[in-house]
N, C-alpha and C. Protein backbone atom coordinates (compact mmCIF):
# COMPACT_ATOMS: atom_id res chain seq x y z
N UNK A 1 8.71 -1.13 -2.53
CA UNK A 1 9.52 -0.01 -2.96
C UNK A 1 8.61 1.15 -3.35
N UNK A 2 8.86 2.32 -2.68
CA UNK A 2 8.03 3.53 -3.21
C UNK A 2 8.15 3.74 -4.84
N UNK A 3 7.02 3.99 -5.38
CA UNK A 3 7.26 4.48 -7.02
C UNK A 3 6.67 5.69 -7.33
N UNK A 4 5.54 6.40 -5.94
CA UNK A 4 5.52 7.33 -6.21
C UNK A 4 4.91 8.22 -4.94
N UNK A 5 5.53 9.68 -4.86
CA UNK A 5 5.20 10.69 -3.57
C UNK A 5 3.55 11.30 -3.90
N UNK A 6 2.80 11.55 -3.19
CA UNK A 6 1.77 12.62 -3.13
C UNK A 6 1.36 13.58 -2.32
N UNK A 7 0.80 14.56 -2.56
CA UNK A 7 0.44 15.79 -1.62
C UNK A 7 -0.30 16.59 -2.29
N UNK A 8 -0.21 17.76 -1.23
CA UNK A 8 -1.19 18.44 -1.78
C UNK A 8 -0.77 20.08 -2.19
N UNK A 9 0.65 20.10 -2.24
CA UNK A 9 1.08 20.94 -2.66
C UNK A 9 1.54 22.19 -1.75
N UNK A 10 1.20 22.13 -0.38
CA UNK A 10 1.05 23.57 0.31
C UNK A 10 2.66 23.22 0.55
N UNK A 11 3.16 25.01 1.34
CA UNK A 11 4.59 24.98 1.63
C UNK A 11 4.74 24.10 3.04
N UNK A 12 5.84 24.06 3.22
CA UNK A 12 6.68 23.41 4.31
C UNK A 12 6.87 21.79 3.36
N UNK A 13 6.22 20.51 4.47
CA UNK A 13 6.65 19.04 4.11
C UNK A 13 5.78 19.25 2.84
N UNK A 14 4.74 19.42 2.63
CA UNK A 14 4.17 19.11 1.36
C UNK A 14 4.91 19.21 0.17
N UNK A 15 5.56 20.57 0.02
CA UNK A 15 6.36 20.86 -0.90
C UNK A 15 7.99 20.24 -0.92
N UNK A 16 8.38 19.80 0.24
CA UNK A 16 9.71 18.93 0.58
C UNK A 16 9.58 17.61 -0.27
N UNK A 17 7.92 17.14 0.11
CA UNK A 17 7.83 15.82 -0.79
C UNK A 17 7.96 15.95 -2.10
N UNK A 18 7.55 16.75 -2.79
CA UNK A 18 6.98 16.77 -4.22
C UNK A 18 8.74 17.06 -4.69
N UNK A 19 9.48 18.22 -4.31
CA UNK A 19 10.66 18.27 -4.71
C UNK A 19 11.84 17.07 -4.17
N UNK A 20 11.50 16.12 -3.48
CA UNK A 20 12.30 15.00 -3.30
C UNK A 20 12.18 13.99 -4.75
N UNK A 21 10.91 14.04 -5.03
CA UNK A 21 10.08 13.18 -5.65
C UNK A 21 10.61 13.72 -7.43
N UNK A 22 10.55 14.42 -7.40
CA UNK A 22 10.92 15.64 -8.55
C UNK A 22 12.78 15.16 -8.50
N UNK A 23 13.56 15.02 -7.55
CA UNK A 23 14.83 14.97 -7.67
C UNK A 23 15.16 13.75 -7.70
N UNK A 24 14.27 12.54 -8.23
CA UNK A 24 14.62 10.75 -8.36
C UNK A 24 13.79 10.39 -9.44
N UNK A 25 14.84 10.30 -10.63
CA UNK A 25 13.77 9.54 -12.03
C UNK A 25 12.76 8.55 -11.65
N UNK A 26 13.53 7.92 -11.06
CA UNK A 26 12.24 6.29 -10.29
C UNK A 26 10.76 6.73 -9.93
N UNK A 27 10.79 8.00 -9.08
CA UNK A 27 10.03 8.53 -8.37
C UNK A 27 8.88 9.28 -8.58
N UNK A 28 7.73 8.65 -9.09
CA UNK A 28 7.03 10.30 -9.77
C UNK A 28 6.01 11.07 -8.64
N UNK A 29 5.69 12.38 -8.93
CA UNK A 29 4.91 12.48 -7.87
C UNK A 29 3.34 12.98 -8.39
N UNK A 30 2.63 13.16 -7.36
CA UNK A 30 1.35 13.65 -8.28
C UNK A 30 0.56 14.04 -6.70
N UNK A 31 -0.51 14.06 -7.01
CA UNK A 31 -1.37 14.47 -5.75
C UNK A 31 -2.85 15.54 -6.21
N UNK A 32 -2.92 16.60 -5.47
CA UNK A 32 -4.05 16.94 -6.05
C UNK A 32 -4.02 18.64 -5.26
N UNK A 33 -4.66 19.55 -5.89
CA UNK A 33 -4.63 20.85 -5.30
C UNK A 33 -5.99 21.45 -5.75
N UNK A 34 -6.37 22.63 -4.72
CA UNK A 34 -7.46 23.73 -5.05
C UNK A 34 -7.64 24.36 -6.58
N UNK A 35 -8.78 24.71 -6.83
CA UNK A 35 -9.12 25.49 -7.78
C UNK A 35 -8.29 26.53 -7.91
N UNK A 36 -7.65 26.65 -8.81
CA UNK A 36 -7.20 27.71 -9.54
C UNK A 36 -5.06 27.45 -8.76
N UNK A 37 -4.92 26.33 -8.41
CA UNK A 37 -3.43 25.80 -7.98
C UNK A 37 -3.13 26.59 -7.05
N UNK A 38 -3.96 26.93 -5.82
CA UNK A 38 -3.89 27.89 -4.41
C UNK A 38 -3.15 27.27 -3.70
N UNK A 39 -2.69 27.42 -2.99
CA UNK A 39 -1.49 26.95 -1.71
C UNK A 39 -1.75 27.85 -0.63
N UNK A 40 -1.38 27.78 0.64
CA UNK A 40 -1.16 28.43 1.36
C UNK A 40 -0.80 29.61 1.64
N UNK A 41 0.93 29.62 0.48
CA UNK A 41 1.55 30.80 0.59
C UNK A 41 0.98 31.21 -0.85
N UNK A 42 0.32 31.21 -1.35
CA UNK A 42 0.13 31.80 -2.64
C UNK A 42 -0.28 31.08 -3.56
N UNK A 43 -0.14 31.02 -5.05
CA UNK A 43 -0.21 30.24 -6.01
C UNK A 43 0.57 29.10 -6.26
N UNK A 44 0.82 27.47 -6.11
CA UNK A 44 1.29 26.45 -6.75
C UNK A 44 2.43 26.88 -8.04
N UNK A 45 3.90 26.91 -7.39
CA UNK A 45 4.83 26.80 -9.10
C UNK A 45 4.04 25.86 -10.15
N UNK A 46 4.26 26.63 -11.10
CA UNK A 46 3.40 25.60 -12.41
C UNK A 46 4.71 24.10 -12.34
N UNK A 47 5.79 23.92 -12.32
CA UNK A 47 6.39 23.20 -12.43
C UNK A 47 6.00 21.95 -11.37
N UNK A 48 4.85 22.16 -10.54
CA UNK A 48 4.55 20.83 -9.27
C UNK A 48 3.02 20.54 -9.87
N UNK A 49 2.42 21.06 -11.44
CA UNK A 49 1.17 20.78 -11.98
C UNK A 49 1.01 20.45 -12.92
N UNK A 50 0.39 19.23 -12.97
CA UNK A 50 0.90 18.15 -14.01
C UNK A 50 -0.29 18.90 -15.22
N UNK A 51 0.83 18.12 -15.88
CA UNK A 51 0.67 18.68 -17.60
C UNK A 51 -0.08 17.84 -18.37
N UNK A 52 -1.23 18.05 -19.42
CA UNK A 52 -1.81 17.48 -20.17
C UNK A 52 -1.66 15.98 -20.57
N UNK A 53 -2.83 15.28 -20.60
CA UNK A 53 -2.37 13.55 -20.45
C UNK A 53 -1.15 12.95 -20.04
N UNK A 54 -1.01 13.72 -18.72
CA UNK A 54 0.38 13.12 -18.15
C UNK A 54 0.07 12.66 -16.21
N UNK A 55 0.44 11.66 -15.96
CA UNK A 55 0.28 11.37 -14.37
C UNK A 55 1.59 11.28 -13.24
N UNK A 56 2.28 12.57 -13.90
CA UNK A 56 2.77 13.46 -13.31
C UNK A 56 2.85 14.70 -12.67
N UNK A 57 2.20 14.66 -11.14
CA UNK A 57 2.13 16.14 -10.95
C UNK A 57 1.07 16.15 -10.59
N UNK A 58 0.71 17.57 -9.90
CA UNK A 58 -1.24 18.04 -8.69
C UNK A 58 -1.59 18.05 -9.85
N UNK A 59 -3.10 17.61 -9.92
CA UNK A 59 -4.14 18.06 -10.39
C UNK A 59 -5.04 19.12 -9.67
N UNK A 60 -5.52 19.66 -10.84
CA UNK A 60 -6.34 20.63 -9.93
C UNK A 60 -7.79 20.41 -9.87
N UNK A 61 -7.99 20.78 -8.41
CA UNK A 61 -9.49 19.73 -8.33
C UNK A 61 -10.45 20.96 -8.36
N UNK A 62 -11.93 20.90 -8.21
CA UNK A 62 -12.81 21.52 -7.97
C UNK A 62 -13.06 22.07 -6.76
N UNK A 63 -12.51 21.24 -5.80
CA UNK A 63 -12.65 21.18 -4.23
C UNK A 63 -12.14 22.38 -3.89
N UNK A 64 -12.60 23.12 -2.90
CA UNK A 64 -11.79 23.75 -2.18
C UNK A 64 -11.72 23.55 -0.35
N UNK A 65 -12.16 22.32 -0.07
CA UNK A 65 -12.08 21.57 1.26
C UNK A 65 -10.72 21.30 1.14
N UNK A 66 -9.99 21.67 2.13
CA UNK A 66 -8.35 21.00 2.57
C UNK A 66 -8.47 18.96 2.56
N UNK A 67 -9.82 19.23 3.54
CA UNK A 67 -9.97 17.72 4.12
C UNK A 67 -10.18 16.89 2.61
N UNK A 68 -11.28 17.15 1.98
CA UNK A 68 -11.70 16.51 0.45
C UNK A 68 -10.39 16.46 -0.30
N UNK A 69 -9.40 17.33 -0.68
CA UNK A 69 -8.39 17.19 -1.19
C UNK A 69 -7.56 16.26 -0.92
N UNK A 70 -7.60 15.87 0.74
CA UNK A 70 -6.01 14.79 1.63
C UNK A 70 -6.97 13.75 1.09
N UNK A 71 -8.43 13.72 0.90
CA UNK A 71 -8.93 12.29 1.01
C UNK A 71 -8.89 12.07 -0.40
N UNK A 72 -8.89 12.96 -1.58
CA UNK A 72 -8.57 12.61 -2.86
C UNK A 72 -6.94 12.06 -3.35
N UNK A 73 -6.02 12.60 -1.92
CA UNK A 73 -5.04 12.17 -2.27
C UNK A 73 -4.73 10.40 -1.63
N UNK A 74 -5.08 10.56 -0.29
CA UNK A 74 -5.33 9.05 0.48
C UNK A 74 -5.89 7.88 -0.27
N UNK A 75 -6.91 7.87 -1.46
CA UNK A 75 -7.92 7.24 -2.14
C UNK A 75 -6.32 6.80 -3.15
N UNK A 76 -5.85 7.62 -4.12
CA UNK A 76 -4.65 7.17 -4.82
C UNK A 76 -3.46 6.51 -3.81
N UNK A 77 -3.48 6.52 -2.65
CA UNK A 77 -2.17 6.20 -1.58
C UNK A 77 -2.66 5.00 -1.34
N UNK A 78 -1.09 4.16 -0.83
CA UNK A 78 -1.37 2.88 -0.34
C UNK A 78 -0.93 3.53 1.01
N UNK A 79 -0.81 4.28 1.76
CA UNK A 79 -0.75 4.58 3.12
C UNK A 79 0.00 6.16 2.99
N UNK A 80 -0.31 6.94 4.09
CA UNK A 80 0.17 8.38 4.51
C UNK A 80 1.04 8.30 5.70
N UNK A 81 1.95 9.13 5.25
CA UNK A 81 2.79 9.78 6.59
C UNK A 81 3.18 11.07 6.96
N UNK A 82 2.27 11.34 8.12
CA UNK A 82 2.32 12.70 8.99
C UNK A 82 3.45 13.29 9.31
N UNK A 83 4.60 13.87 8.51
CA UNK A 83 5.43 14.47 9.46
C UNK A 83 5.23 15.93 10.52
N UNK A 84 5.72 15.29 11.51
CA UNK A 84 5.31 16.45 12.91
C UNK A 84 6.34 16.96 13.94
N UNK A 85 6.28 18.15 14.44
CA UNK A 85 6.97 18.51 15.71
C UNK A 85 6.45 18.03 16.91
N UNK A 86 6.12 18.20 17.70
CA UNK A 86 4.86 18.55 18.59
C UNK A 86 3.84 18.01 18.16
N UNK A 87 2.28 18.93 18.60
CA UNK A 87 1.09 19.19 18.58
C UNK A 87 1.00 18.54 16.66
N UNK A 88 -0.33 18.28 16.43
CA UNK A 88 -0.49 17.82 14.86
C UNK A 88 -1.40 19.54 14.59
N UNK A 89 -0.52 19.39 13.25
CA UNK A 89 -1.27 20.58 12.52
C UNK A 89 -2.35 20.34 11.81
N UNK A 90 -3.00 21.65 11.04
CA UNK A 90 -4.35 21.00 10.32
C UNK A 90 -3.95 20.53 9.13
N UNK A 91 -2.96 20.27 8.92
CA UNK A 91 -2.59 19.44 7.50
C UNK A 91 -2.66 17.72 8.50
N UNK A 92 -2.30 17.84 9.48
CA UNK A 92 -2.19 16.23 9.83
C UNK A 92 -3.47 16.01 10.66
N UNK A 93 -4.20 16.79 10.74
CA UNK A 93 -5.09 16.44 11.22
C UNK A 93 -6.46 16.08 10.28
N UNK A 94 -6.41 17.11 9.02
CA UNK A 94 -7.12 16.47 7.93
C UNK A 94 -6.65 15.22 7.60
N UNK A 95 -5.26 14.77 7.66
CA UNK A 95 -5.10 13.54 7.00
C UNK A 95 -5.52 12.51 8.04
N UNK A 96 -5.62 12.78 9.14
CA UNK A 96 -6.52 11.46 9.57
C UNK A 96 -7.55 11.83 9.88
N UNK A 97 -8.11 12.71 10.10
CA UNK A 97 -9.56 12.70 9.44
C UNK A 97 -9.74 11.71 8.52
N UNK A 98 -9.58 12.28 7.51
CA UNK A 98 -9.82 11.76 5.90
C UNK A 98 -9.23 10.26 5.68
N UNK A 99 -8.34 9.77 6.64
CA UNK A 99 -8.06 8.26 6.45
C UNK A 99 -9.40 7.66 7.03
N UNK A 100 -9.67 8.40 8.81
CA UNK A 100 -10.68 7.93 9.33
C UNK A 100 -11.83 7.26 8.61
N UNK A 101 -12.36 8.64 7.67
CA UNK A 101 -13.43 8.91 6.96
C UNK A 101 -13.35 7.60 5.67
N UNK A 102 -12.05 6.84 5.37
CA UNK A 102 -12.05 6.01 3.98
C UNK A 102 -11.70 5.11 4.86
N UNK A 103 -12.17 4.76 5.99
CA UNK A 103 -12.09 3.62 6.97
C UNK A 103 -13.27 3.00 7.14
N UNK A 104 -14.28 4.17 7.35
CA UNK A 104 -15.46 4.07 7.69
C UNK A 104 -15.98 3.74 6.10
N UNK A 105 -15.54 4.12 5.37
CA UNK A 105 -15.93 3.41 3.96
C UNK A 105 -15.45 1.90 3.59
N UNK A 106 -14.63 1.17 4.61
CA UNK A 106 -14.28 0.19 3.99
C UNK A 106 -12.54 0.32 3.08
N UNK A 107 -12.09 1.27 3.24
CA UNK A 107 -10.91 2.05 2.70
C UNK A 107 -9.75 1.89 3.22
N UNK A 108 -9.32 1.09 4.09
CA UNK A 108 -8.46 1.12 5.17
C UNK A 108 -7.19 1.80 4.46
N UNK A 109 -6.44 2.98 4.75
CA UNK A 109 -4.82 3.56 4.67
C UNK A 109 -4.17 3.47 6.09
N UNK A 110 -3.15 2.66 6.08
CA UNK A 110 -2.06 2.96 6.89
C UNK A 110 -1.50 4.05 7.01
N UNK A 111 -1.49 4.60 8.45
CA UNK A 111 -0.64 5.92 8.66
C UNK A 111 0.16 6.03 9.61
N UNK A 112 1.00 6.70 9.50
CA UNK A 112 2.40 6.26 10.49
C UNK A 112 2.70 8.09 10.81
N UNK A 113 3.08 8.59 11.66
CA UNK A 113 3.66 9.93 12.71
C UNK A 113 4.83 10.04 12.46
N UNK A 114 5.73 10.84 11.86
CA UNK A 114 6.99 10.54 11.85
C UNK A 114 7.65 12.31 12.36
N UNK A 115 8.93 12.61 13.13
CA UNK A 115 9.25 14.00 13.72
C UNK A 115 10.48 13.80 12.47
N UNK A 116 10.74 14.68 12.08
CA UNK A 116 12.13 14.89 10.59
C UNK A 116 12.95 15.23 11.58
N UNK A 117 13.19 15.42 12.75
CA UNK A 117 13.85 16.12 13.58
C UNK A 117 14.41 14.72 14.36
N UNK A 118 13.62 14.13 14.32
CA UNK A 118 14.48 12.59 14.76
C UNK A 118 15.02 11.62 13.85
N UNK A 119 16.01 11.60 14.11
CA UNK A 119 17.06 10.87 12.66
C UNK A 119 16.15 9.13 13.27
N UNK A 120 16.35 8.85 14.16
CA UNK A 120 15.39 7.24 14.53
C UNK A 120 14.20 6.90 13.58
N UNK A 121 13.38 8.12 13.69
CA UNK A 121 12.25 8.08 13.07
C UNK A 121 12.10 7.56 11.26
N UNK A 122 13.42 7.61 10.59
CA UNK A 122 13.73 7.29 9.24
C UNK A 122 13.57 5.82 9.60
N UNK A 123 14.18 5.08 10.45
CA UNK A 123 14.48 3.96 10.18
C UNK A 123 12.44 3.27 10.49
N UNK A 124 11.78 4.03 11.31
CA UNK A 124 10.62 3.76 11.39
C UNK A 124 9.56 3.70 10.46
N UNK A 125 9.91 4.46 9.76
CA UNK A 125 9.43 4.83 8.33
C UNK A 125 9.58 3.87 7.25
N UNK A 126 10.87 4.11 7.65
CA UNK A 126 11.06 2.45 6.34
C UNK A 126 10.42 0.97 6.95
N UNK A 127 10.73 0.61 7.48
CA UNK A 127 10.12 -0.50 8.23
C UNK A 127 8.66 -0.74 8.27
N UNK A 128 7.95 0.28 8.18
CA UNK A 128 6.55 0.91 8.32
C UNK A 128 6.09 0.45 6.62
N UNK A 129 6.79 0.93 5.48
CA UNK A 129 6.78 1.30 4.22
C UNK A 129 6.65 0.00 3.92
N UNK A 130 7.69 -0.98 4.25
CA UNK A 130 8.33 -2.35 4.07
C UNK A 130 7.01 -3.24 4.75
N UNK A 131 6.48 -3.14 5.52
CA UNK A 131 5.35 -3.69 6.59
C UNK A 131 4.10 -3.79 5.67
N UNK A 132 3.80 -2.47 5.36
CA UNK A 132 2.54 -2.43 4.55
C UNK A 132 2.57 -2.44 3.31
N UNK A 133 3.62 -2.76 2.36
CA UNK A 133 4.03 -2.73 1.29
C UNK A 133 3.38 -1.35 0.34
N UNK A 134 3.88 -0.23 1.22
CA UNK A 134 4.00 1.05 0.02
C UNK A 134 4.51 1.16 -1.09
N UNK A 135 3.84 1.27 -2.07
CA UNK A 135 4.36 2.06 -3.08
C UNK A 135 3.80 3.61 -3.53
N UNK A 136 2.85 3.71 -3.20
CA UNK A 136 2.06 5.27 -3.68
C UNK A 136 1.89 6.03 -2.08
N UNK A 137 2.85 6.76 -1.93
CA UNK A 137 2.92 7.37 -0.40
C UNK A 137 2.52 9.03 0.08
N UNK A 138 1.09 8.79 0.71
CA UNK A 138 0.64 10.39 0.52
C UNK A 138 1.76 10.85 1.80
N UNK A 139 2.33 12.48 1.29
CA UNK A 139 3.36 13.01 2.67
C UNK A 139 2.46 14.39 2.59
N UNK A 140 2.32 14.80 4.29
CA UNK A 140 1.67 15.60 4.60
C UNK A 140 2.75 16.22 5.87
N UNK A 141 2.11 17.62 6.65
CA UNK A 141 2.51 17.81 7.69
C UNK A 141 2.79 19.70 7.58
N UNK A 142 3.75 19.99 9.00
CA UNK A 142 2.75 21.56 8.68
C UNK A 142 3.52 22.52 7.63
N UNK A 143 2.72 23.62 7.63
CA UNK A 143 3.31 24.34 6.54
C UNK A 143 4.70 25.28 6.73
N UNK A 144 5.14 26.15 6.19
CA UNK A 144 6.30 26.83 6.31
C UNK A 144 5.88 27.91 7.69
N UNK A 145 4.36 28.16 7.08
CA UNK A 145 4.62 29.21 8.09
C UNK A 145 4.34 28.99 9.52
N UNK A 146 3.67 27.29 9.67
CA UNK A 146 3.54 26.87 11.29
C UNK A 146 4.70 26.14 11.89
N UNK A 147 5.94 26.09 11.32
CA UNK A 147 7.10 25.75 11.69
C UNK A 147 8.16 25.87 11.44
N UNK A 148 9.27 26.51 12.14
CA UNK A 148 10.47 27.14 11.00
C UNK A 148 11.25 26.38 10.62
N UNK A 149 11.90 25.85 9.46
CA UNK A 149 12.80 25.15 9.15
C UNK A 149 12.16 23.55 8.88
N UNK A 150 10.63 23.39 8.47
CA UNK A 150 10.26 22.35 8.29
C UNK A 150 10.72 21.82 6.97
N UNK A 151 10.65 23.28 6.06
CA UNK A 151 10.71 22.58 4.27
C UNK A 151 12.20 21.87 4.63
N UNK A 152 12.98 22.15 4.99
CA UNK A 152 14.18 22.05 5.25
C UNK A 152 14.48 20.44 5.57
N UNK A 153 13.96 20.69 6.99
CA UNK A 153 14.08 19.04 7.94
C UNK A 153 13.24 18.10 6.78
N UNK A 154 12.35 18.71 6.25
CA UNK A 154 11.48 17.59 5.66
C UNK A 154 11.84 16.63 4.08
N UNK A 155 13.08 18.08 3.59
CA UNK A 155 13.65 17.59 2.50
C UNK A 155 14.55 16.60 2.68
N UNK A 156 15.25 16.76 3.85
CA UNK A 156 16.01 15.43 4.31
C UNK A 156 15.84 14.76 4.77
N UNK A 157 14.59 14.57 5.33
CA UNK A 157 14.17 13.34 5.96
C UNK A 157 13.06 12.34 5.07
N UNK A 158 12.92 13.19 4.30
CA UNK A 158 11.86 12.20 3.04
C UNK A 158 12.90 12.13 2.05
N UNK A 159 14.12 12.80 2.26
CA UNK A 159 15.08 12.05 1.19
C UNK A 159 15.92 11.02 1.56
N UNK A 160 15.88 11.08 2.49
CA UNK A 160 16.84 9.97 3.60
C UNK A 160 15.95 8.57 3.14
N UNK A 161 14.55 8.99 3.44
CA UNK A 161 13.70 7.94 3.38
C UNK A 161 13.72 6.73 2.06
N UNK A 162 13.21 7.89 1.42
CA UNK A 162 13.44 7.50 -0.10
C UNK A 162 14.98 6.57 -0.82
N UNK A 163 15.96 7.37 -0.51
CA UNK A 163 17.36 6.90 -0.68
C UNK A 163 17.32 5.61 0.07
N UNK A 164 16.84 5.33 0.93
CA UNK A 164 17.22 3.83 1.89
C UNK A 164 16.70 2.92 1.72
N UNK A 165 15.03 3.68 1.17
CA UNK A 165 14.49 2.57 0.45
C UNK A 165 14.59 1.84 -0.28
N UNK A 166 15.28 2.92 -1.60
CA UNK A 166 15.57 2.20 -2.90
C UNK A 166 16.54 1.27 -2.98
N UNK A 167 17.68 1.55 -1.56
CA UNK A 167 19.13 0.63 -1.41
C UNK A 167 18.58 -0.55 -0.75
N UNK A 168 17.49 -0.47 -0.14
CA UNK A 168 17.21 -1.44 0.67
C UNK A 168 16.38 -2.53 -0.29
N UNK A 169 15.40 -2.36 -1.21
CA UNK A 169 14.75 -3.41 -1.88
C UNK A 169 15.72 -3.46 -3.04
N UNK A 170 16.66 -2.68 -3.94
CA UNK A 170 17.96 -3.17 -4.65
C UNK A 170 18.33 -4.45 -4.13
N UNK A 171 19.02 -3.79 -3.02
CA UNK A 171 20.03 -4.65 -2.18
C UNK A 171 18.99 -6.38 -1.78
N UNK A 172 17.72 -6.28 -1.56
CA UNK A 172 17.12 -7.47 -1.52
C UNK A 172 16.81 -7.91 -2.83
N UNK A 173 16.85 -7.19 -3.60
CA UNK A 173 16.88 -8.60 -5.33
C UNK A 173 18.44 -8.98 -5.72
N UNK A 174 18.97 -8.18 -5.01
CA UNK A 174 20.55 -8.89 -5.53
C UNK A 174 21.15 -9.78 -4.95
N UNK A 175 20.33 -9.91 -3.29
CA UNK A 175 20.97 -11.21 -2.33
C UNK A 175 19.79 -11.96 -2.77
N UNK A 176 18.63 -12.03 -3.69
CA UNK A 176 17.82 -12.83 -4.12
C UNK A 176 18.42 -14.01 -5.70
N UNK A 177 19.21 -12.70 -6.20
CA UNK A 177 19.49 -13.20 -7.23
C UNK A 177 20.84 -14.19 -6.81
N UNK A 178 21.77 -13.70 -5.93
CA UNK A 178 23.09 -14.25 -5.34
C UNK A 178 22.06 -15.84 -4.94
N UNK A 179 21.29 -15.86 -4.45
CA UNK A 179 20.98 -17.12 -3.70
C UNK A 179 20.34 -18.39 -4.67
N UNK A 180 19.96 -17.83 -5.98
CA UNK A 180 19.49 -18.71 -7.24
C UNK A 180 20.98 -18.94 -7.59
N UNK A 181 22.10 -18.77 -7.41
CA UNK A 181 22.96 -18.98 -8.23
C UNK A 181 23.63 -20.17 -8.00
C-alpha cells in the first residue's frame, strides 16, 4: 500500500503528485527541490515545503542538478513512475538516468512508464505497485509547459491510482480477516 508520494516539485505531473498526496490523510508527500525552492515555472508554493522537524513536504537541497535531485528523491523511493505522452522528457529521462546510476551502485529502483492518457495504464500501475511492494513512490514526468493538459491528466490518473490502491489492500485485509473467522 502506498504511504507516501515524492517529487521534485516542478509544474505539470510533479506537482499533480504532491497535490494528490496533499488531498489523502493516509498519504504524505515529501521529495526534494533546488536551492532557494526553484521550479521550473518559478518559485515552489511554500505550502509543497516542508516545515521545520517535520517529514512532510520538498526539502530544499543544495543541489542544483535536476539529475542529483531525482536521485535524492529515488534513494528515499521504493520504485518511480514516469508518466509520459510520447517521446520521454528531461524529467523522465533524469529519472532513469538516476535509477540507472543507483543500479550501478547496487541500488536497484523499480520503474514502470505509465501514459495518464490511457485509462489501461492505471490498472498497470497498480499491479506494478502490488508486484514490487511500493510504499514510498517517486512520480515524475513532463512539465506544464512541455505538455498541455498534463497537470490535469496527471491529477487523475495518480488519483485513480492512489484511490484503487487503498480499496484494493483494504479490501485484502477484510477478505483476510473474513477467512480467520
Amino acid at each position: 500500500m502506498l504511504t507516501k508520494i515524492l517529487s521534485c516539485g516542478m509544474s505539470g505531473a510533479e506537482r499533480a503528485a504532491l497535490d494528490v498526496a496533499m488531498e489523502r490523510p493516509l498519504l504524505k508527500h515529501g521529495g526534494y527541490c533546488q536551492k532557494g525552492n526553484i521550479a521550473n515555472d518559478g518559485a515552489i508554493d511554500a505550502r509543497y515545503i516542508a516545515q521545520r522537524f517535520s517529514d512532510i513536504g520538498l526539502v530544499e537541497l543544495e543541489e542544483t542538478s535536476y539529475k542529483s535531485i531525482v536521485k535524492r528523491c529515488l534513494i528515499d523511493a521504493d520504485g518511480a513512475l514516469i508518466l509520459r505522452s510520447g517521446k520521454h522528457t528531461r524529467q523522465g529521462r533524469a529519472a532513469l538516468s538516476a535509477s540507472y546510476d543507483l543500479t550501478l551502485e547496487g541500488r536497484l529502483r523499480p520503474v514502470i512508464t505509465a501514459d495518464p492518457w490511457l485509462v489501461w495504464h492505471i490498472h498497470k500501475v497498480l499491479n506494478w505497485i502490488v508486484d514490487h511492494r511500493i510504499r514510498h513512490l517517486f512520480i515524475t514526468g513532463p512539465n506544464a509547459s512541455e505538455r498541455t493538459g498534463i497537470y490535469e491528466k496527471s491529477l487523475s490518473f495518480i488519483s485513480d491510482v492512489a484511490s484503487q490502491d487503498f480499496i484494493r489492500s483494504h479490501w485484502n485485509i477484510l477478505n483476510y480477516k473474513d477467512k480467520d473467522l
